[in-house]
C-alpha atoms as a PDB file:
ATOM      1  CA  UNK A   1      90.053 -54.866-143.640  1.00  0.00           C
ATOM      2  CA  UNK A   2      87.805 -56.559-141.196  1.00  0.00           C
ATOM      3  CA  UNK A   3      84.317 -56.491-141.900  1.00  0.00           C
ATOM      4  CA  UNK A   4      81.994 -55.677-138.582  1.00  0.00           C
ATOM      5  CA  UNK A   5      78.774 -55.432-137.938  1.00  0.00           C
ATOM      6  CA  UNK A   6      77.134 -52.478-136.599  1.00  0.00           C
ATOM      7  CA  UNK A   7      75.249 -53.109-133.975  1.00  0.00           C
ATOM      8  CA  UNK A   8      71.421 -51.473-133.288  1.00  0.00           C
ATOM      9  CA  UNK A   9      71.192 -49.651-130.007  1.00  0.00           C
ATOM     10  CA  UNK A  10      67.719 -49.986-128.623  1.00  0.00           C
ATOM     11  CA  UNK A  11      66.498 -47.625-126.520  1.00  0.00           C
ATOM     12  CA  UNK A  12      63.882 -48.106-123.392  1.00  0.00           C
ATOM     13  CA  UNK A  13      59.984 -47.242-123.641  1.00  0.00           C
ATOM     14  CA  UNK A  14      59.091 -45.214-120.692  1.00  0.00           C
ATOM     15  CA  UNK A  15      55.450 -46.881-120.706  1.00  0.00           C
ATOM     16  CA  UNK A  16      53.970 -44.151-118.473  1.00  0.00           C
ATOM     17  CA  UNK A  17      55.185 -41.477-120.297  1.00  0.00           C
ATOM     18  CA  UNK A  18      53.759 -43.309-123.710  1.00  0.00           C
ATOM     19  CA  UNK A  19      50.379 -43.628-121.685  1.00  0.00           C
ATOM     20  CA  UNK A  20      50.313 -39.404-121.005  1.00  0.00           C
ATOM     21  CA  UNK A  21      51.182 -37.963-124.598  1.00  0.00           C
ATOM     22  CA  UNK A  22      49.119 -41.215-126.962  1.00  0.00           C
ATOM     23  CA  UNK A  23      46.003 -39.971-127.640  1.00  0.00           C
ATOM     24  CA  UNK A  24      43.214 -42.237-125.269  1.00  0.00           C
ATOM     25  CA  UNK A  25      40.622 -43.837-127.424  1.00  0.00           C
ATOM     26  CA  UNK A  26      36.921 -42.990-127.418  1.00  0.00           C
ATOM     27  CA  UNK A  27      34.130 -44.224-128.675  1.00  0.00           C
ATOM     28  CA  UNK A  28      30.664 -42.870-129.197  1.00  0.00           C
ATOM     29  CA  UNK A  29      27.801 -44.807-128.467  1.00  0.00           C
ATOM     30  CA  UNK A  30      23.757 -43.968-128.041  1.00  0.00           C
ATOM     31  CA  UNK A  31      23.455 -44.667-124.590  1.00  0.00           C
ATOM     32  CA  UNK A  32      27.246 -44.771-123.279  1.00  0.00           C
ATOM     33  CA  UNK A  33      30.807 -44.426-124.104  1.00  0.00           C
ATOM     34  CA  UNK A  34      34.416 -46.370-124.165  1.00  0.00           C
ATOM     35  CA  UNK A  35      37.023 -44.037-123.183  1.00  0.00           C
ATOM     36  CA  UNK A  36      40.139 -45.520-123.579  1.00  0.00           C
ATOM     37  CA  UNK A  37      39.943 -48.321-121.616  1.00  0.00           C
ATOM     38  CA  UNK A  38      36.896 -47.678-119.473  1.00  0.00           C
ATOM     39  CA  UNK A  39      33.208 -47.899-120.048  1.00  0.00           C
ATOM     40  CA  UNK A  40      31.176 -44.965-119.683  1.00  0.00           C
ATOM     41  CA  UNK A  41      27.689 -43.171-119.471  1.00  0.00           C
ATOM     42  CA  UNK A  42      26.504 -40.091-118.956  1.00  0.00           C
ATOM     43  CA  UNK A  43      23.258 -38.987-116.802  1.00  0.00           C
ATOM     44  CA  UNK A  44      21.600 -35.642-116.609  1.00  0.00           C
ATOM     45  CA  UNK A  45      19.740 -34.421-113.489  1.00  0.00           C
ATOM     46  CA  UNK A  46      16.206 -33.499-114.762  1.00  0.00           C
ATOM     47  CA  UNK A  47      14.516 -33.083-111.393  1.00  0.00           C
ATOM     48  CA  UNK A  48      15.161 -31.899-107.314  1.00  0.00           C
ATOM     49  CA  UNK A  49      12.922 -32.485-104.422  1.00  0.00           C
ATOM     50  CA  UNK A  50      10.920 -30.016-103.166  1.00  0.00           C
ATOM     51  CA  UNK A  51      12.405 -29.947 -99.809  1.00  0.00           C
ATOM     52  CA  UNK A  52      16.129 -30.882 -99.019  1.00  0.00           C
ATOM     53  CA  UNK A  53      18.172 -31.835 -96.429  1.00  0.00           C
ATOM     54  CA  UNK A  54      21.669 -30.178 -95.371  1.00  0.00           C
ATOM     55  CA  UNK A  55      24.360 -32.125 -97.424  1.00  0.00           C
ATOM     56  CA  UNK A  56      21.991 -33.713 -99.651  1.00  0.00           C
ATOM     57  CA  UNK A  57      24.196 -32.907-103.032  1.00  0.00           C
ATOM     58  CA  UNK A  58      27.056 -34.024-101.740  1.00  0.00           C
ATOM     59  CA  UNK A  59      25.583 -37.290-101.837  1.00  0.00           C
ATOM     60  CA  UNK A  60      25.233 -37.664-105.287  1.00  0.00           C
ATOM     61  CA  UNK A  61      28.520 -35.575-106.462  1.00  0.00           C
ATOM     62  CA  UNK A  62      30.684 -37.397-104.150  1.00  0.00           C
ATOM     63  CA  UNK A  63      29.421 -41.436-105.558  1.00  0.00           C
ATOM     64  CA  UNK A  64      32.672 -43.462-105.852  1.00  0.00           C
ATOM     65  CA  UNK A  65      33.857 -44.343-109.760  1.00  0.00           C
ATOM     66  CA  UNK A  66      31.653 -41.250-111.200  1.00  0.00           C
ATOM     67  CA  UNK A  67      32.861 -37.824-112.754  1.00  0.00           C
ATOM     68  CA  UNK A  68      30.263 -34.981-111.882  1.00  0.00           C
ATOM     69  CA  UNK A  69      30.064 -31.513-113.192  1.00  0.00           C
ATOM     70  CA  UNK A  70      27.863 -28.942-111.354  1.00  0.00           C
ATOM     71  CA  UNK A  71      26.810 -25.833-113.275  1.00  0.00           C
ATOM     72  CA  UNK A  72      25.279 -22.637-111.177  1.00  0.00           C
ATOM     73  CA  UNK A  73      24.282 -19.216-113.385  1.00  0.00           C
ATOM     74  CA  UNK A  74      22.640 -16.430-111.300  1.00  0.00           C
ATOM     75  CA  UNK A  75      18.986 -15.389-112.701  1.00  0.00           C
ATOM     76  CA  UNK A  76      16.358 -13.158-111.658  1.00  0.00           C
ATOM     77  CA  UNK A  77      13.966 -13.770-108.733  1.00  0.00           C
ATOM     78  CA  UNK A  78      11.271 -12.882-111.238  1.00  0.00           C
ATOM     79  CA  UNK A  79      12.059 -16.090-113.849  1.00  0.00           C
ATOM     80  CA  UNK A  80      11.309 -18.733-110.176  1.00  0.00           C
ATOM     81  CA  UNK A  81       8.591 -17.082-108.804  1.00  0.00           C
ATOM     82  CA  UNK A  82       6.832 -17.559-112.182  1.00  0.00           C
ATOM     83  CA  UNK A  83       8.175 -21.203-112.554  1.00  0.00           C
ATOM     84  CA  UNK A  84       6.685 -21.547-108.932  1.00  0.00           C
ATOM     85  CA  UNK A  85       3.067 -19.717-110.183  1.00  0.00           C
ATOM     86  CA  UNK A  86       2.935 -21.818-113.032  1.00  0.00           C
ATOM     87  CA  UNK A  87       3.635 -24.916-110.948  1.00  0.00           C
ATOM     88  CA  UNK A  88       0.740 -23.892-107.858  1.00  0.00           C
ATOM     89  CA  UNK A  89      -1.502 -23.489-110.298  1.00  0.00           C
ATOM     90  CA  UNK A  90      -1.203 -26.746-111.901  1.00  0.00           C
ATOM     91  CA  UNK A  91      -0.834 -28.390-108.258  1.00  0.00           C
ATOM     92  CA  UNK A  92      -4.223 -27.084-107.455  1.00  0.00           C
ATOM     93  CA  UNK A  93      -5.887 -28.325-110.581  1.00  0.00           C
ATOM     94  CA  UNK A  94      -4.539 -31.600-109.910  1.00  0.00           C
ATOM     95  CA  UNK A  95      -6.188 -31.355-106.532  1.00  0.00           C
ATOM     96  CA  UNK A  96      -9.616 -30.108-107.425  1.00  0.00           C
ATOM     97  CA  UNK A  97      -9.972 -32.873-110.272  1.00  0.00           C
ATOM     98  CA  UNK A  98      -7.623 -35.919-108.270  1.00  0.00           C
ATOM     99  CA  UNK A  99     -10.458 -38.577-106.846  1.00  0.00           C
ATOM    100  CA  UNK A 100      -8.176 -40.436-105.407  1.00  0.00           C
ATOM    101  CA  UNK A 101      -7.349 -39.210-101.623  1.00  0.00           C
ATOM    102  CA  UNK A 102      -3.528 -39.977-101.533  1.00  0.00           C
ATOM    103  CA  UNK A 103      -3.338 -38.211-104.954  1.00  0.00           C
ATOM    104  CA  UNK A 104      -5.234 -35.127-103.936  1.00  0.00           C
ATOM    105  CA  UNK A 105      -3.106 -34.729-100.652  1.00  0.00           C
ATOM    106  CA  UNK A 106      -0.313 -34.920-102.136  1.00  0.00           C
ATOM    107  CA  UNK A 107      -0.931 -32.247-105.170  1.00  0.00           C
ATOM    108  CA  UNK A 108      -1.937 -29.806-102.389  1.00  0.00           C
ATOM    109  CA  UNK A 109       0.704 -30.263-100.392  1.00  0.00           C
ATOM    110  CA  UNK A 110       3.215 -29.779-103.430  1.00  0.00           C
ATOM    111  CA  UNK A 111       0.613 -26.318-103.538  1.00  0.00           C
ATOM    112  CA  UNK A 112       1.985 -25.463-100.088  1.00  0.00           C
ATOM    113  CA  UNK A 113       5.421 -26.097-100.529  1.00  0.00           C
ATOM    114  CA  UNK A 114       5.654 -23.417-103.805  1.00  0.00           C
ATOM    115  CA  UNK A 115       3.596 -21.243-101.667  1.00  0.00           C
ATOM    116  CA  UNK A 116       6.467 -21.161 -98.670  1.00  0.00           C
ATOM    117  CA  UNK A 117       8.452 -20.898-101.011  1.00  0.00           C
ATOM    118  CA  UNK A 118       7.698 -17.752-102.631  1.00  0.00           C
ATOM    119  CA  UNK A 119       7.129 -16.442 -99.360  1.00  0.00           C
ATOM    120  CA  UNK A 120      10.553 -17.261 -98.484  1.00  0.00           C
ATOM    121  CA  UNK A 121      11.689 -15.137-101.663  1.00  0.00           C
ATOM    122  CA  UNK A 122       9.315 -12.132-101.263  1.00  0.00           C
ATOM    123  CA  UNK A 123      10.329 -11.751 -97.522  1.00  0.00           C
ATOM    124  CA  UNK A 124      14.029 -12.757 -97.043  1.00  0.00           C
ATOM    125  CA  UNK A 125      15.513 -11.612-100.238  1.00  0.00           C
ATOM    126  CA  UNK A 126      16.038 -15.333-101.226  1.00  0.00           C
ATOM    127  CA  UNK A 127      18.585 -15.417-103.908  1.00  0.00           C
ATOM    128  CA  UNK A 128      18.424 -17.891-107.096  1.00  0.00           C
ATOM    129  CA  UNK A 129      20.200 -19.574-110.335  1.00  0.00           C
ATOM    130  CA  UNK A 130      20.373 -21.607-112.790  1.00  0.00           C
ATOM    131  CA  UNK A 131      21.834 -25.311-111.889  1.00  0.00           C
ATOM    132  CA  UNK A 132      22.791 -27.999-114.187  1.00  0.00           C
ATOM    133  CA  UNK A 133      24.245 -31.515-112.869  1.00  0.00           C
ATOM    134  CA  UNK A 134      25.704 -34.335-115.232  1.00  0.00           C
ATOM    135  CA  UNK A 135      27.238 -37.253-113.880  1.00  0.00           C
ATOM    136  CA  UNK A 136      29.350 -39.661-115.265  1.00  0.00           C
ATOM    137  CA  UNK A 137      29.695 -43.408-113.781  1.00  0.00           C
ATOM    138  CA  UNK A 138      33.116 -45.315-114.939  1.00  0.00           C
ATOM    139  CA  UNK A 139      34.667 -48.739-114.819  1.00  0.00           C
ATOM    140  CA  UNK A 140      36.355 -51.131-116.414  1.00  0.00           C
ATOM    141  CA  UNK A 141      33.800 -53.585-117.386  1.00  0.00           C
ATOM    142  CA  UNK A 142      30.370 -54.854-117.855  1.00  0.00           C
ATOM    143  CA  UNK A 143      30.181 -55.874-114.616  1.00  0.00           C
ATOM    144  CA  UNK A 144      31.170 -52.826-112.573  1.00  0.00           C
ATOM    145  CA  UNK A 145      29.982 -51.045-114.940  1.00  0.00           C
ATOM    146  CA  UNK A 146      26.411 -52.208-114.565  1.00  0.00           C
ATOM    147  CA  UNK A 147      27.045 -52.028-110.789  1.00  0.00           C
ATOM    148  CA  UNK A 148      27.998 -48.218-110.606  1.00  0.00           C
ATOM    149  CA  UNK A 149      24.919 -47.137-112.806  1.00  0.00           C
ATOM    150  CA  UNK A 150      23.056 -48.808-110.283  1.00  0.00           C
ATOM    151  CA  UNK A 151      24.837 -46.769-107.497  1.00  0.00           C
ATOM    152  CA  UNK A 152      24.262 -43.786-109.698  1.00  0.00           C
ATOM    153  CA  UNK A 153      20.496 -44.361-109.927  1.00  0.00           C
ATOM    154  CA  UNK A 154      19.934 -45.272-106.498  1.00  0.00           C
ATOM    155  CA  UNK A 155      21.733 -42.115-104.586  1.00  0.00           C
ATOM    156  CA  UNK A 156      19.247 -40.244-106.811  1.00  0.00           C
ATOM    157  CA  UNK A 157      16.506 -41.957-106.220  1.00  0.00           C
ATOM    158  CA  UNK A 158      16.748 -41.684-102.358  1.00  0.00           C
ATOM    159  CA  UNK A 159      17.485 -38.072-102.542  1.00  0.00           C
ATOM    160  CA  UNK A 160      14.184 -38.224-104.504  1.00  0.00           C
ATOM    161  CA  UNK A 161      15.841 -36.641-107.397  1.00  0.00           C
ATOM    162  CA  UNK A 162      15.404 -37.969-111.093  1.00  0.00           C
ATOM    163  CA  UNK A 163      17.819 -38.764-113.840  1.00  0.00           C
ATOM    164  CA  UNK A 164      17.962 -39.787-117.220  1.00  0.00           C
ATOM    165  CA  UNK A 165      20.258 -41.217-119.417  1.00  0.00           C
ATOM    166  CA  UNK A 166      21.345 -38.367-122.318  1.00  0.00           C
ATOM    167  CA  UNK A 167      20.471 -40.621-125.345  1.00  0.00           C
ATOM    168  CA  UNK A 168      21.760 -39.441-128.810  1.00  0.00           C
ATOM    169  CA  UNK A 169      23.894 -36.707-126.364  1.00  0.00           C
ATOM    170  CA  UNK A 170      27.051 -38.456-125.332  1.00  0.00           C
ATOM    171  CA  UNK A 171      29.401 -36.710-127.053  1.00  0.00           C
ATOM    172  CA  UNK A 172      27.877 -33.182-126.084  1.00  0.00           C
ATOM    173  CA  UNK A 173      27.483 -35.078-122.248  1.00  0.00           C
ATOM    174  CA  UNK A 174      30.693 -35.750-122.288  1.00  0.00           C
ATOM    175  CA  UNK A 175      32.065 -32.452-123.279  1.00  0.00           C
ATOM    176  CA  UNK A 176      29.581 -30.800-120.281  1.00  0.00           C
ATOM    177  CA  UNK A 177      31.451 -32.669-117.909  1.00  0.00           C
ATOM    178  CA  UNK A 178      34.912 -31.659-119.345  1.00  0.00           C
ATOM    179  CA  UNK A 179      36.605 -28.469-117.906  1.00  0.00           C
ATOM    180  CA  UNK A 180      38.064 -27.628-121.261  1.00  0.00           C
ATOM    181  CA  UNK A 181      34.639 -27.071-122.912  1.00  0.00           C
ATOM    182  CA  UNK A 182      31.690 -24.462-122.923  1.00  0.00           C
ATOM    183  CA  UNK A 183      28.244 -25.169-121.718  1.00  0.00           C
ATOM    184  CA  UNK A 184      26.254 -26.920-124.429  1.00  0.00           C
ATOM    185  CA  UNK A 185      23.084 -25.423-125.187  1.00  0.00           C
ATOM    186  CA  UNK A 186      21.380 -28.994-126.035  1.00  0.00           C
ATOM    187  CA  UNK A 187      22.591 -30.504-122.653  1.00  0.00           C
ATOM    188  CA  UNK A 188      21.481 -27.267-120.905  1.00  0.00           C
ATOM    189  CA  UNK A 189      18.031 -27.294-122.370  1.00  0.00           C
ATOM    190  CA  UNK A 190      17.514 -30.582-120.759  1.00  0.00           C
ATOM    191  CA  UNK A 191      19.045 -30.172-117.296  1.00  0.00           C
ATOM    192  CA  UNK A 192      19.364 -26.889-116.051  1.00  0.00           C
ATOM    193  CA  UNK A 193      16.387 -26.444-113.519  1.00  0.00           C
ATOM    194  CA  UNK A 194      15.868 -23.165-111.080  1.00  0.00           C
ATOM    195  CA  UNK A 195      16.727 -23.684-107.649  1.00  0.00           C
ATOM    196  CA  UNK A 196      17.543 -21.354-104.433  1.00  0.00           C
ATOM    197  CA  UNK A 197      20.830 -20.596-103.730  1.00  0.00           C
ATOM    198  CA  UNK A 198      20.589 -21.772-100.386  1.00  0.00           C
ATOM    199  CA  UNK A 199      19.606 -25.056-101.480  1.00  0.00           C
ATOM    200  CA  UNK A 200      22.820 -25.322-103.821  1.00  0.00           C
ATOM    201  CA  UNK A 201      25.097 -23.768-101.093  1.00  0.00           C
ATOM    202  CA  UNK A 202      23.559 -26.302 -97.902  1.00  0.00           C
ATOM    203  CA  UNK A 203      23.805 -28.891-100.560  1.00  0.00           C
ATOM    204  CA  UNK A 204      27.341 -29.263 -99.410  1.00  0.00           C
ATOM    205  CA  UNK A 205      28.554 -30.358 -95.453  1.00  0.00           C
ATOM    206  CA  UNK A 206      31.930 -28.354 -95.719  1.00  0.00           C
ATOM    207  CA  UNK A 207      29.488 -25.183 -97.138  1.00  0.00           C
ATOM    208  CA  UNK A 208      27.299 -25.084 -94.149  1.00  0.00           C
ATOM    209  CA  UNK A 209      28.574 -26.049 -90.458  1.00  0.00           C
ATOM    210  CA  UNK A 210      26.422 -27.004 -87.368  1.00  0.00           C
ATOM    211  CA  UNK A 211      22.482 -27.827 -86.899  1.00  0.00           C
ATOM    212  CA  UNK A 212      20.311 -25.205 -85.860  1.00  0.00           C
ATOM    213  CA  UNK A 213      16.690 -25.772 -84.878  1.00  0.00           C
ATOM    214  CA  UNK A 214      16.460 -21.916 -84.318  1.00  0.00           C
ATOM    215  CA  UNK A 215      15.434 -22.630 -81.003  1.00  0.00           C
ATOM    216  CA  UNK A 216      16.015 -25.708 -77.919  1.00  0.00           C
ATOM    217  CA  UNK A 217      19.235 -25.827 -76.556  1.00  0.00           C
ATOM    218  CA  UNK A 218      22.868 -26.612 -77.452  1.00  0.00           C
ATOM    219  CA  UNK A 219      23.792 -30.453 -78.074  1.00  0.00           C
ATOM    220  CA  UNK A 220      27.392 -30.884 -78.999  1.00  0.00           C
ATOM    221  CA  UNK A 221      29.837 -29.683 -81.939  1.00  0.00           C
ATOM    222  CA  UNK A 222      30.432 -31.304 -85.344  1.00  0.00           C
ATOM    223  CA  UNK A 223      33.421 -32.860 -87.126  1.00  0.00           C
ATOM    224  CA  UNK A 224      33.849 -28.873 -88.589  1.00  0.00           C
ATOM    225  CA  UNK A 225      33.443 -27.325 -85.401  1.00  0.00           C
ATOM    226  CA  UNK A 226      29.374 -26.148 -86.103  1.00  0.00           C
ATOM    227  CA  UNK A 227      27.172 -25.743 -82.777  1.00  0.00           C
ATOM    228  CA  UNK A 228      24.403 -28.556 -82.721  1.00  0.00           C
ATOM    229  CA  UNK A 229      21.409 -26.377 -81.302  1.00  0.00           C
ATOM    230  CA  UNK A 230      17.832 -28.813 -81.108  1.00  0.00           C
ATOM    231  CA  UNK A 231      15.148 -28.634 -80.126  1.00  0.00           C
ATOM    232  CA  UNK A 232      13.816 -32.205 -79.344  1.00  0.00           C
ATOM    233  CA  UNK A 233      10.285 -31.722 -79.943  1.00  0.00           C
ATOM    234  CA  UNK A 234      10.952 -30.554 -83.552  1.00  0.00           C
ATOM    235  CA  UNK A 235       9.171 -32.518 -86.396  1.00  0.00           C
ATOM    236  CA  UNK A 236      10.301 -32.592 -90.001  1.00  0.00           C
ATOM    237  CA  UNK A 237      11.503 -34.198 -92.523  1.00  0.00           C
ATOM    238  CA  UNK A 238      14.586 -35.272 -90.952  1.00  0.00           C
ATOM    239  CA  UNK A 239      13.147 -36.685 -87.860  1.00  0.00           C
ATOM    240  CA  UNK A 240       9.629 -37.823 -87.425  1.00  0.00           C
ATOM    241  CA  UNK A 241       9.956 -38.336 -83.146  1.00  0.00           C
ATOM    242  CA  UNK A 242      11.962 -37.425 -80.271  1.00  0.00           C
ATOM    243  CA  UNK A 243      13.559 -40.708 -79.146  1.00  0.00           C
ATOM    244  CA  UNK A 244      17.393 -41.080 -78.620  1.00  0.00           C
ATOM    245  CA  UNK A 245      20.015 -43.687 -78.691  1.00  0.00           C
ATOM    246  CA  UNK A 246      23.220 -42.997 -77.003  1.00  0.00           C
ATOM    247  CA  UNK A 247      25.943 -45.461 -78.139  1.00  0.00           C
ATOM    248  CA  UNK A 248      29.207 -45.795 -77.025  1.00  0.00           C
ATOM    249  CA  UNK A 249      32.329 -48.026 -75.070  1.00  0.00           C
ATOM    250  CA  UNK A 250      32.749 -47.827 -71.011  1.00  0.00           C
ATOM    251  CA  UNK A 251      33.629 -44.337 -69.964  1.00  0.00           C
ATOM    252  CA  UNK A 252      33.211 -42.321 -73.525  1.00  0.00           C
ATOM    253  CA  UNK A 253      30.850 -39.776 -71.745  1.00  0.00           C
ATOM    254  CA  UNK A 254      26.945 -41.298 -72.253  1.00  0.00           C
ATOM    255  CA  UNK A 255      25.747 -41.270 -68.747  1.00  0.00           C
ATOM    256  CA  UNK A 256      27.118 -37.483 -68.588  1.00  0.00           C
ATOM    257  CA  UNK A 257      25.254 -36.760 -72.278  1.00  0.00           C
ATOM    258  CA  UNK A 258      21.910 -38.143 -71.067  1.00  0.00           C
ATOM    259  CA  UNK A 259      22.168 -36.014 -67.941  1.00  0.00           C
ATOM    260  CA  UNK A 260      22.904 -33.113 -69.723  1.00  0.00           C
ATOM    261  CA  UNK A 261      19.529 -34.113 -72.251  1.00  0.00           C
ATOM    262  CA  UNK A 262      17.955 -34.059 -68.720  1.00  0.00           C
ATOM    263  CA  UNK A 263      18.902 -30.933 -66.990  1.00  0.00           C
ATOM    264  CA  UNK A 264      17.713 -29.684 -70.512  1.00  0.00           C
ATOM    265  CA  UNK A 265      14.770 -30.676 -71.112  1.00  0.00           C
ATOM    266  CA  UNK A 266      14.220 -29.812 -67.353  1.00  0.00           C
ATOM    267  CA  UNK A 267      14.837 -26.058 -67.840  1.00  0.00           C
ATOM    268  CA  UNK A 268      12.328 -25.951 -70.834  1.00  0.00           C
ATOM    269  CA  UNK A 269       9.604 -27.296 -68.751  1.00  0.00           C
ATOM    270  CA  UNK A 270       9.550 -31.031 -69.538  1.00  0.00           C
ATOM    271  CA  UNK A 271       7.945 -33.478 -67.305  1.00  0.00           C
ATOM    272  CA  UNK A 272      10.683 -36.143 -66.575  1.00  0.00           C
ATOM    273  CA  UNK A 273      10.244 -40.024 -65.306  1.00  0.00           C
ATOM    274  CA  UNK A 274      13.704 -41.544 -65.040  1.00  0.00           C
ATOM    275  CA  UNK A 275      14.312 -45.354 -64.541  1.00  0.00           C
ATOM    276  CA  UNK A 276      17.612 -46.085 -62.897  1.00  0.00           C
ATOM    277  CA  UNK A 277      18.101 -49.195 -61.311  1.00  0.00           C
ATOM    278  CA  UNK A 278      21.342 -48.039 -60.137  1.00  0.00           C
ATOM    279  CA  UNK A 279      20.535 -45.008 -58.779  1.00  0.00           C
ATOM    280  CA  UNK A 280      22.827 -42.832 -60.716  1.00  0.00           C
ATOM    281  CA  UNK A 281      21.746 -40.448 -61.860  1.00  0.00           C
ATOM    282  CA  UNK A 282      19.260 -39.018 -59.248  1.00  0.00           C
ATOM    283  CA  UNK A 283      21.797 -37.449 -56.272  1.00  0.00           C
ATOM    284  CA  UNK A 284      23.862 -36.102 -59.015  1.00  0.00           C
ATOM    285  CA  UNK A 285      20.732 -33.878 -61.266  1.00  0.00           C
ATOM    286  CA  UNK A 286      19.002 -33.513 -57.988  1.00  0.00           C
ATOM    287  CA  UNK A 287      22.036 -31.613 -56.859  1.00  0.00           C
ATOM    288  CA  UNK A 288      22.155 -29.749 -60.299  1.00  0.00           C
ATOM    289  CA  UNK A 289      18.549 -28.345 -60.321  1.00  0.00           C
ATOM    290  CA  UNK A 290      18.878 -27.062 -56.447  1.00  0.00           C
END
């Protein structure tokens, strides 16, 4: 008999299959984790403005290289307006004993604000909850790494929000921000603050469409179809004067937009001195307001 060797069939690694069912790595540190490949660190919102604008949360949730997780529980009007006593009462102190100007001014406005704002709840029927917001920045090293924190803490910052880094909590951060886990209490106990629900729900452009003033006149439509309603002479936090810059390439439609502005303003009562060298626009809103 011949002798033969057997040979050893060896079979293909599907590499992407390997990379769904191995377990991924992760580390636990203090301050930040390594999951798998990536470099991680979890934040915890501890504090909101006073006074939002429309879309404000979407520009922290929606940072690029960061994993968010947004927790809303309804609560009782009676557990805010409380919060909100509590925090008047301290705001006026503060006034009464600030010596500095600036400081003073500001504690009583903050007085103000929590005043409206209970107002707001007594007389509308204002609706609250509970919200708690983690985020998570990712990359895959130092560098980016340091870079998206960065990102993290600035969008907060210039929302005029406040964050911290969970310390000692980045296991039970992480698991907040997972979809497969309960709340934690620990991670709750540190970021879950009391907002309106109308602050959570504007929070978000595709939540709330258009601009409404309440009052002026209509403007245009937005990308989701919302009327634009102003009134020019408003003053707030989102605009501080009534100037306008009108932008666009040869025959877009600006000449026709400041005319409309015009006829506008016109109808309300506005005094109007128009410089055009060109003479274009006067036969043509002459004609309009006869």
């Amino acid at each position: 008999m011949l002798g033969s060797k057997k040979k050893e069939e060896v079979l293909p690694v599907n590499e992407a299959l390997l990379n769904v069912i191995t377990p991924m790595g992760l580390e636990i540190k203090r301050n930040s984790l390594v999951i798998g490949e990536n470099l991680g660190k979890v934040y915890g919102a501890i504090r909101y403005p006073q006074k939002v604008d429309m879309g404000w949360l979407s520009k922290i949730t929606n940072i690029p290289s960061t994993i968010v997780s947004v927790g809303i529980t309804p609560i009782d009007n009676g557990a805010l307006i409380s919060a909100i006593s509590k925090s008047i009462v301290q705001q006026r102190g503060a006034a009464d004993s600030a010596k500095d100007p600036l400081t003073r001014q500001r504690a009583e406005k903050a007085a103000e604000d929590g005043e409206r704002i209970m107002q707001r709840i007594d007389q509308e029927g204002e609706t609250v909850a509970m919200m708690s917001l983690t985020v998570m920045p990712i990359a895959q090293d130092d560098a980016n790494f340091t870079k998206v924190c960065r990102r993290v803490e600035s969008a907060f910052n210039i929302q005029k929000c406040k964050v911290r880094t969970l310390a000692n909590l980045q296991k039970e951060g992480f698991q907040s921000i997972s979809p497969t886990y309960p709340a934690n209490s620990t991670v709750d106990s540190i970021v879950s603050r009391i907002i309106p629900m109308s602050t959570f729900v504007g929070g978000f452009p595709f939540a709330s469409s258009g601009y409404n003033d309440g009052r002026g006149y209509y403007f245009a439509k937005d990308s989701n179809g919302g009327l634009v309603i102003l009134d020019t002479w408003e003053r707030g936090n989102d605009r501080t004067n009534s100037s306008f810059v009108i932008m666009g390439v040869a025959g877009i439609g600006k000449s026709t937009v400041v005319k409309h502005i015009m006829l506008s303003e016109y109808m309300k009562g506005t005094k109007i001195l128009c410089i055009d060298p060109e003479s274009e626009v006067r036969h043509e809103v002459a004609q309009q307001i006869a």
